[in-house]
Protein backbone atom coordinates (compact mmCIF):
# COMPACT_ATOMS: atom_id res chain seq x y z
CA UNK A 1 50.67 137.41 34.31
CA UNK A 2 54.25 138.29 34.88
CA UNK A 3 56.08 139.83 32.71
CA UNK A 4 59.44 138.17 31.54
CA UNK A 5 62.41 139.87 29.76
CA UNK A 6 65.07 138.51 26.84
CA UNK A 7 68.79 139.17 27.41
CA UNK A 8 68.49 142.30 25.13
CA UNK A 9 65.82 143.66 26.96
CA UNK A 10 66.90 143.39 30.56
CA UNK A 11 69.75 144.82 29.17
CA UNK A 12 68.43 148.04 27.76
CA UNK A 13 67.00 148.37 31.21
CA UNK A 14 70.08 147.93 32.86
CA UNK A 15 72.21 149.57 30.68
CA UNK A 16 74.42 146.20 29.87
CA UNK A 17 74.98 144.27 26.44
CA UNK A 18 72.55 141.37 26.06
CA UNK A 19 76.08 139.28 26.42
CA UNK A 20 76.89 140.51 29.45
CA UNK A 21 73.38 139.78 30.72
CA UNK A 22 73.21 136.46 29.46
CA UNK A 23 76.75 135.77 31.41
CA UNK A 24 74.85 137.21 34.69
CA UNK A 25 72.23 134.51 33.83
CA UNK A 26 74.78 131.63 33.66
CA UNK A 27 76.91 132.45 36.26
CA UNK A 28 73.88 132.84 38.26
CA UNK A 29 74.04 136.23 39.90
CA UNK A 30 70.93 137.08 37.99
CA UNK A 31 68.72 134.47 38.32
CA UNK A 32 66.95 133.82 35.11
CA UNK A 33 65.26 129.92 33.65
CA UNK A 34 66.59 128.71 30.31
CA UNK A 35 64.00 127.74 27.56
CA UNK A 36 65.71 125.91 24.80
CA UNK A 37 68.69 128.30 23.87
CA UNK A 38 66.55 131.53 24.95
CA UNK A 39 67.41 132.76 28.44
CA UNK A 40 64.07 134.69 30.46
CA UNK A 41 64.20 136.71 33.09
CA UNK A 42 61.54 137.36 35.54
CA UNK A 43 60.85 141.24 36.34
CA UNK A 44 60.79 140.95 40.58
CA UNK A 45 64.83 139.33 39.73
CA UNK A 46 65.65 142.16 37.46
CA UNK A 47 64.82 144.45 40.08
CA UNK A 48 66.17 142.79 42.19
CA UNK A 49 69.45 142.68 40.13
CA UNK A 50 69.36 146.18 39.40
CA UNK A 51 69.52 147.07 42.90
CA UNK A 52 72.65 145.17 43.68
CA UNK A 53 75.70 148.23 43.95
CA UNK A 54 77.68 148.14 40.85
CA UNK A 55 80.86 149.87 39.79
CA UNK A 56 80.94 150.51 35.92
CA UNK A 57 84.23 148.32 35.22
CA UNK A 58 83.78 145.90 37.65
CA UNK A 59 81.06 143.59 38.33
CA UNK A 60 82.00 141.90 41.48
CA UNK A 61 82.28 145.10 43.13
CA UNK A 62 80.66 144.80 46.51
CA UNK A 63 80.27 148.26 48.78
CA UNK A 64 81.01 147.17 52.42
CA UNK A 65 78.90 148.20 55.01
């Protein structure tokens, strides 16, 4: 079984508001399924996610190279 997170709790791991995780979801650069109005998110995607470099401030930030 896999194990499938809400907005609010990919964001606790991630250390984002469940609004900014649900905007990942719809803008697609977390890739999530929508059930009804609940967003879920699988755990190999939040990894996968979490892995991506950030910069507090600025999600689009991309490190070159």
């Amino acid at each position: 079984m896999r194990k499938l997170f809400t907005p609010a709790q990919a964001g606790e791991v991630l250390g984002l508001t469940a609004d900014t995780v649900r905007g990942y979801c719809q803008s697609g650069e977390l890739v999530a399924s929508k059930f009804g109005p609940m967003w879920l998110i699988r755990h190999d995607d939040l990894v996968r996610f979490k892995r991506k470099e950030r910069r507090p401030g600025n999600p689009n930030f991309r490190r070159s190279g």
